[in-house]
PDB file of N, CA and C in Angstrom:
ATOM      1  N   UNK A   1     104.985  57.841  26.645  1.00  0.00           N
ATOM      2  CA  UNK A   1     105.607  59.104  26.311  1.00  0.00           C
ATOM      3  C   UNK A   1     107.112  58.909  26.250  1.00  0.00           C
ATOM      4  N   UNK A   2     107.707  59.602  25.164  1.00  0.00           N
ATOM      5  CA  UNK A   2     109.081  59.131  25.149  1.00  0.00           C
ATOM      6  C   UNK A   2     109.980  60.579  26.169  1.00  0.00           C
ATOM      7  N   UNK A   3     110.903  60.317  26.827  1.00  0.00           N
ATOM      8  CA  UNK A   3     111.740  61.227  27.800  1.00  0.00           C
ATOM      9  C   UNK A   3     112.794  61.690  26.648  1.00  0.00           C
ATOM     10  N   UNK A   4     112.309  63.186  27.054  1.00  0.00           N
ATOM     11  CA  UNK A   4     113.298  64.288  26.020  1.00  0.00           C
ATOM     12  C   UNK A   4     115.095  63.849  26.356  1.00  0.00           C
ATOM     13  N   UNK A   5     115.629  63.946  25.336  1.00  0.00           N
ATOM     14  CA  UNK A   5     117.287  63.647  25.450  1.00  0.00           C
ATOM     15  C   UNK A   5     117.861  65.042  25.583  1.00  0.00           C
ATOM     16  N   UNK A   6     117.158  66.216  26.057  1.00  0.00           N
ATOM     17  CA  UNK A   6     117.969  67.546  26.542  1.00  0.00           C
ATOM     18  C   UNK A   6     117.415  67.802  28.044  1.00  0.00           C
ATOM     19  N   UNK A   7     118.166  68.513  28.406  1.00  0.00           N
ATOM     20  CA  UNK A   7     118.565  68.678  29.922  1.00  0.00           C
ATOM     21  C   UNK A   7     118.399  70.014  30.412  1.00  0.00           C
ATOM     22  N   UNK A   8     118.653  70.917  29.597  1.00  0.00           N
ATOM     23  CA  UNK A   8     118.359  72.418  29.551  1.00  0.00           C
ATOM     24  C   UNK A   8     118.210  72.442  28.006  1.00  0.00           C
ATOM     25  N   UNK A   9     117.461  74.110  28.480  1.00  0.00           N
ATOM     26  CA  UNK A   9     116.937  75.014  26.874  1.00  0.00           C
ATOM     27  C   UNK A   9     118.619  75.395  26.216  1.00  0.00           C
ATOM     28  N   UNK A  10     119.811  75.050  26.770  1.00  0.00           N
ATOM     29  CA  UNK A  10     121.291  75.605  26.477  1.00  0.00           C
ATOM     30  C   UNK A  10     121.415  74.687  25.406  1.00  0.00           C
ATOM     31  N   UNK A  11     120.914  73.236  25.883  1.00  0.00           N
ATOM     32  CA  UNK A  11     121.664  72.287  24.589  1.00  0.00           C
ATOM     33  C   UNK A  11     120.798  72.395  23.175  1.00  0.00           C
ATOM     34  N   UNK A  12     119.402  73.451  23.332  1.00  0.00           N
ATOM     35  CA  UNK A  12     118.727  73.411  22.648  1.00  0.00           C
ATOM     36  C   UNK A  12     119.834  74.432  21.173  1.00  0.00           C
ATOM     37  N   UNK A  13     119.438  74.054  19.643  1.00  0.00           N
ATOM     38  CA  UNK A  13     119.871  74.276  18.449  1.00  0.00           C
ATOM     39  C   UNK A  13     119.223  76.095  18.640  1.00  0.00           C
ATOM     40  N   UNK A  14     119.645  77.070  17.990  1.00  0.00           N
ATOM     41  CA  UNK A  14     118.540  78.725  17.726  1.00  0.00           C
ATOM     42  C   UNK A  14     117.398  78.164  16.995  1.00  0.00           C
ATOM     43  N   UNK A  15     117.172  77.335  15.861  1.00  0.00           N
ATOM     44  CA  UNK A  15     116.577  77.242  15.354  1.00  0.00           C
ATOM     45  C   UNK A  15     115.506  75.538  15.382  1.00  0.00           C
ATOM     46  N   UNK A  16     114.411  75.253  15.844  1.00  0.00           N
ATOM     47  CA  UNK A  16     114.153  74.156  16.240  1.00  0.00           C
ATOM     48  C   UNK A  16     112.758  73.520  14.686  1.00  0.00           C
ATOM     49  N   UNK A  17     113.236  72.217  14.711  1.00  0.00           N
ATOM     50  CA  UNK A  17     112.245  71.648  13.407  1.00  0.00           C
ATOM     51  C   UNK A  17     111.859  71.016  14.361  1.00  0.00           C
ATOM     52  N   UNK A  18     110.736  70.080  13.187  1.00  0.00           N
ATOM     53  CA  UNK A  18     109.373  68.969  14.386  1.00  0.00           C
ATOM     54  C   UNK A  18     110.125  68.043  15.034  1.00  0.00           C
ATOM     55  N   UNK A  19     111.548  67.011  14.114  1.00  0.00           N
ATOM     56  CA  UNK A  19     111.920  66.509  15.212  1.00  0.00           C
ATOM     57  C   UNK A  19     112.715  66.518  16.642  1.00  0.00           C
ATOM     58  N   UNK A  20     113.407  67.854  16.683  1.00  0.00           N
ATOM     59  CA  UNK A  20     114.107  68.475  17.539  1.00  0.00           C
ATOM     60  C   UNK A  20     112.355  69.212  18.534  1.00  0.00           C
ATOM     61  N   UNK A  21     111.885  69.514  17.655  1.00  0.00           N
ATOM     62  CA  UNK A  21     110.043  69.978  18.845  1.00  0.00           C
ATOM     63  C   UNK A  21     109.744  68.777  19.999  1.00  0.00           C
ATOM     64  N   UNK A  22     109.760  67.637  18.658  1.00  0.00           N
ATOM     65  CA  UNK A  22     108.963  65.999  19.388  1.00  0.00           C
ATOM     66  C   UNK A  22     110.056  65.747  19.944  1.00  0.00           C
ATOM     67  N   UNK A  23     111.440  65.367  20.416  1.00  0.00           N
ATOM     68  CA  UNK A  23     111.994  65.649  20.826  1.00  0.00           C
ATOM     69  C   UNK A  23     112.190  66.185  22.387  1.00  0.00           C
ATOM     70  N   UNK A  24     112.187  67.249  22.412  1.00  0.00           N
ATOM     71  CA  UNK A  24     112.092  68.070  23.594  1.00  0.00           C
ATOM     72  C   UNK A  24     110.725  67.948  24.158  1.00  0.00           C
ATOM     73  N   UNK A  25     109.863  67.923  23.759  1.00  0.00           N
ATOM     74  CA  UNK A  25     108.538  67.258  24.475  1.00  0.00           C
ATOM     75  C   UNK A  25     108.100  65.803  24.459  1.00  0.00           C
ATOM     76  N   UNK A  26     108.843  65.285  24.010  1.00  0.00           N
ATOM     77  CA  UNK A  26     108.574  63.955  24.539  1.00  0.00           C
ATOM     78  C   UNK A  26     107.612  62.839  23.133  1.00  0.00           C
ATOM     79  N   UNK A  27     107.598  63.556  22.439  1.00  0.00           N
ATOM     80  CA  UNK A  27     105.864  63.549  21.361  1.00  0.00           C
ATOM     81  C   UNK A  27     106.663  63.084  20.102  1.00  0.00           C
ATOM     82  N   UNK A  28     105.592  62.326  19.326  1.00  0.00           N
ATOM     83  CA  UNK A  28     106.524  61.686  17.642  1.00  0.00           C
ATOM     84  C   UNK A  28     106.748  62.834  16.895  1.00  0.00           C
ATOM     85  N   UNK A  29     106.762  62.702  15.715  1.00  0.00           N
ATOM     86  CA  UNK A  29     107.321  64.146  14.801  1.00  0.00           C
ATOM     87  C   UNK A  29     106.288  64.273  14.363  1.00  0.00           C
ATOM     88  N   UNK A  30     105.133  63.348  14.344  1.00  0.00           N
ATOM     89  CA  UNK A  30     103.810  63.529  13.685  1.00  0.00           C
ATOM     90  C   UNK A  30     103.059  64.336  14.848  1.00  0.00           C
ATOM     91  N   UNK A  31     102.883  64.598  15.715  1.00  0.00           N
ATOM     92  CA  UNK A  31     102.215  65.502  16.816  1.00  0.00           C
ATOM     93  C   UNK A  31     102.889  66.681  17.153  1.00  0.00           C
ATOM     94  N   UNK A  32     104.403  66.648  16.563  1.00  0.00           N
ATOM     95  CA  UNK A  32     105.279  67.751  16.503  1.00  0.00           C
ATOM     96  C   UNK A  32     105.129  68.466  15.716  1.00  0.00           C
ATOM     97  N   UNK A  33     104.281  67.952  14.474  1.00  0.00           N
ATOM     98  CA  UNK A  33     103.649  68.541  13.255  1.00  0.00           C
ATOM     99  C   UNK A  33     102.779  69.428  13.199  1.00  0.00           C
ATOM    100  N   UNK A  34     101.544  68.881  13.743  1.00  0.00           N
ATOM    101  CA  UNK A  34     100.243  69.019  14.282  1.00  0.00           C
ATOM    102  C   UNK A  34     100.400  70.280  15.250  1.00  0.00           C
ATOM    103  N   UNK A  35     100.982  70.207  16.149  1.00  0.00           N
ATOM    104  CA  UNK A  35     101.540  71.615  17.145  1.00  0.00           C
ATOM    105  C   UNK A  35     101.709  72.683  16.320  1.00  0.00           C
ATOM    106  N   UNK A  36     103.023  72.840  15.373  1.00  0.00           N
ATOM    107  CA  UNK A  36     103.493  73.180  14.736  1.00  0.00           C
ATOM    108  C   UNK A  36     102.546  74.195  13.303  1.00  0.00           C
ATOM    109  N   UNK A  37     101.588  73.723  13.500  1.00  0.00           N
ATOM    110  CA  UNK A  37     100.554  74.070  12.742  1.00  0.00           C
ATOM    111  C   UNK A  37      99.412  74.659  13.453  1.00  0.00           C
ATOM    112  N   UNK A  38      99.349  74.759  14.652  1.00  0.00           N
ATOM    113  CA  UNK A  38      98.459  75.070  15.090  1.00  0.00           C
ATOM    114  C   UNK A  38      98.612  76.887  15.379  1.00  0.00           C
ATOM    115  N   UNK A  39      97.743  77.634  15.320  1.00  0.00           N
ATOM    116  CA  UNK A  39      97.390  78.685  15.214  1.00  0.00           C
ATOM    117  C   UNK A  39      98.509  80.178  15.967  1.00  0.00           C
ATOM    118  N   UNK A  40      98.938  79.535  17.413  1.00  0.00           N
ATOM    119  CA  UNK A  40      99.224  80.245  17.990  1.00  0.00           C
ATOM    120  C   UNK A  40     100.514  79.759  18.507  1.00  0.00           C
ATOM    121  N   UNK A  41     101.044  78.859  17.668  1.00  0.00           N
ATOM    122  CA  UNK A  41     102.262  78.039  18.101  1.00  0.00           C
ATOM    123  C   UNK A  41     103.168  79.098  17.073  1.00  0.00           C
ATOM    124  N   UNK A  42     104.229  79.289  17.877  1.00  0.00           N
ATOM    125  CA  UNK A  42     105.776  80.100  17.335  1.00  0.00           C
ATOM    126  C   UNK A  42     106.086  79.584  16.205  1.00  0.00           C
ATOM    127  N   UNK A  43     105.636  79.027  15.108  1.00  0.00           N
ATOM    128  CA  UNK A  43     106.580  78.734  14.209  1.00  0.00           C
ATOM    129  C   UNK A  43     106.743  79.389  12.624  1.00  0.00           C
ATOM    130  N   UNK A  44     107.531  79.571  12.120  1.00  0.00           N
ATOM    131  CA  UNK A  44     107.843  80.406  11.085  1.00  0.00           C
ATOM    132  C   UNK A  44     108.297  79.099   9.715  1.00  0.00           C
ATOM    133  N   UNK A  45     107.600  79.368   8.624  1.00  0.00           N
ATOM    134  CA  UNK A  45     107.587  78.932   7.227  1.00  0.00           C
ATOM    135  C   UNK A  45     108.447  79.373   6.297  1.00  0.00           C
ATOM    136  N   UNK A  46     109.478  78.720   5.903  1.00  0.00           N
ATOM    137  CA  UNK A  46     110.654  78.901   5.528  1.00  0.00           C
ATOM    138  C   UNK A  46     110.260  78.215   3.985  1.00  0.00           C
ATOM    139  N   UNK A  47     109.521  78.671   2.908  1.00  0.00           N
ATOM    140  CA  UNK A  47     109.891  77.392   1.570  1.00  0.00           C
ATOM    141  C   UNK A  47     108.762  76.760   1.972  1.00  0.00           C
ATOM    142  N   UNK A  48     109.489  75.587   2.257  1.00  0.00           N
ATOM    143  CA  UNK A  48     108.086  74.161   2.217  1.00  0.00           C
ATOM    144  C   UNK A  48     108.287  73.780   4.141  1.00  0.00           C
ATOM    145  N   UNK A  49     109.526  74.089   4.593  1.00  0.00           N
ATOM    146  CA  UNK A  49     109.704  74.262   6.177  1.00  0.00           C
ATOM    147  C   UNK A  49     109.240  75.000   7.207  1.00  0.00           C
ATOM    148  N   UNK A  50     108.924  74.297   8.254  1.00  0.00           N
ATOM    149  CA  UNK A  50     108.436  75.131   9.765  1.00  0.00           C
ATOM    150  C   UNK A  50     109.727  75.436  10.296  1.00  0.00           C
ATOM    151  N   UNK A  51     110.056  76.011  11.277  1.00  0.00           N
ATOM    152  CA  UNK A  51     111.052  75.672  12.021  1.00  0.00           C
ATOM    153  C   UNK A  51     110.327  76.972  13.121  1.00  0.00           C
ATOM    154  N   UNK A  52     111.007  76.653  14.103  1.00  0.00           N
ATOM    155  CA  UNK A  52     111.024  77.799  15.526  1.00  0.00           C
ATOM    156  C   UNK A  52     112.069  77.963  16.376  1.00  0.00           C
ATOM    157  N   UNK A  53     111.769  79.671  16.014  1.00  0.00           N
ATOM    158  CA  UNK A  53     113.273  80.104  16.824  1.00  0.00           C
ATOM    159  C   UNK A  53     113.446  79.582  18.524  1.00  0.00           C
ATOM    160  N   UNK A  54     113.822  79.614  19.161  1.00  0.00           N
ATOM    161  CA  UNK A  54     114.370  78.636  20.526  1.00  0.00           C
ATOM    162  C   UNK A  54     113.803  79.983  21.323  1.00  0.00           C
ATOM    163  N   UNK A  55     114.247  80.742  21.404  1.00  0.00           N
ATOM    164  CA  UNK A  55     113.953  81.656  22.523  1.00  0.00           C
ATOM    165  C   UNK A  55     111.876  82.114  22.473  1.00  0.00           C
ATOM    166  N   UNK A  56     111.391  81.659  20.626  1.00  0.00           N
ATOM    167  CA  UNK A  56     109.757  82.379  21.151  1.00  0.00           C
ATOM    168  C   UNK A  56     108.935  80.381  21.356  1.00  0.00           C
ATOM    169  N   UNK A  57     110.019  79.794  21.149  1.00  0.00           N
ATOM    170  CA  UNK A  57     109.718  78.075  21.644  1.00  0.00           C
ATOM    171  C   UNK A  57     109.778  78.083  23.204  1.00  0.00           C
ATOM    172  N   UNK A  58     110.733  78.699  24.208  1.00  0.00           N
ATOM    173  CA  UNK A  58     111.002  78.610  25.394  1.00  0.00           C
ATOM    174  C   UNK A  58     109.679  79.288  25.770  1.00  0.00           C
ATOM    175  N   UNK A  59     109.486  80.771  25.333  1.00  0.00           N
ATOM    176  CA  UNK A  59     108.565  81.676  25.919  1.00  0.00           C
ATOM    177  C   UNK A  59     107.008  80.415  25.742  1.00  0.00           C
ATOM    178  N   UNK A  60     106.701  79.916  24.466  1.00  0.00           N
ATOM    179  CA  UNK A  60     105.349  79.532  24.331  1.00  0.00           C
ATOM    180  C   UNK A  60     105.473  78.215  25.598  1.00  0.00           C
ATOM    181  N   UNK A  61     106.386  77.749  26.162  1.00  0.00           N
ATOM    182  CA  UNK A  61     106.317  76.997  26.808  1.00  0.00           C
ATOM    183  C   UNK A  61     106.072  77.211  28.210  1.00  0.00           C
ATOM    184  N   UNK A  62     106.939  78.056  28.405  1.00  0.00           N
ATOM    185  CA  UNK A  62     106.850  78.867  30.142  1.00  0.00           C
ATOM    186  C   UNK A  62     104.725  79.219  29.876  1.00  0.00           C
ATOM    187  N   UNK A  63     104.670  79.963  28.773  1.00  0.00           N
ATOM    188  CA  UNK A  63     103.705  80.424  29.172  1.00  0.00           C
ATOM    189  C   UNK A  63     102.446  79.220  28.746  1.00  0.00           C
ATOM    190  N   UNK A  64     102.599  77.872  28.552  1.00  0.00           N
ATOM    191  CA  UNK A  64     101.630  76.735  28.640  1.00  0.00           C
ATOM    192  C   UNK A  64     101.333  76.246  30.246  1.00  0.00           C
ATOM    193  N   UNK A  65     103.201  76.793  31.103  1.00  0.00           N
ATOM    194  CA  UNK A  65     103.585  76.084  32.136  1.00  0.00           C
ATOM    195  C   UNK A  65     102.493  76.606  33.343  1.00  0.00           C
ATOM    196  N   UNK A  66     102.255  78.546  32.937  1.00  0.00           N
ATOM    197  CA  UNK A  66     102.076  79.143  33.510  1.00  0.00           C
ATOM    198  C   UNK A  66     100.338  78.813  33.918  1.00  0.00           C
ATOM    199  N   UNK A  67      99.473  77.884  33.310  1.00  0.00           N
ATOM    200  CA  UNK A  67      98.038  78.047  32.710  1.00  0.00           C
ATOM    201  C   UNK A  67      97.377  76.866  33.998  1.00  0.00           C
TER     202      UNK A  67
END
């Protein structure tokens, strides 16, 4: 597993793509993908782009943390 290069959700961008996702979880951009696509994951389709806003990325996370 690779160790995320952020420290807090502060250094995190408003707006997060797969490699800034894989990234912060540790995961390639290809499983950052895969997430990203999955049903109930925060992310919004921009064109031919995913991206996710930071604050409903924090919430889906607290609430994975919470399970």
């Amino acid at each position: 597993m690779k160790e995320s290069i952020f420290k807090s959700y502060d250094e995190l961008p408003l707006f997060l793509n797969a490699e800034v996702v894989g990234r912060v979880l540790g995961v390639s951009i290809s499983s950052a993908y895969e997430l990203m696509h999955e049903k109930n994951f925060p992310s919004i389709r921009i064109g031919n782009r995913l991206i996710i806003p930071k604050d409903k990325f924090i919430e889906w996370v607290n609430a994975k943390a919470e399970r």
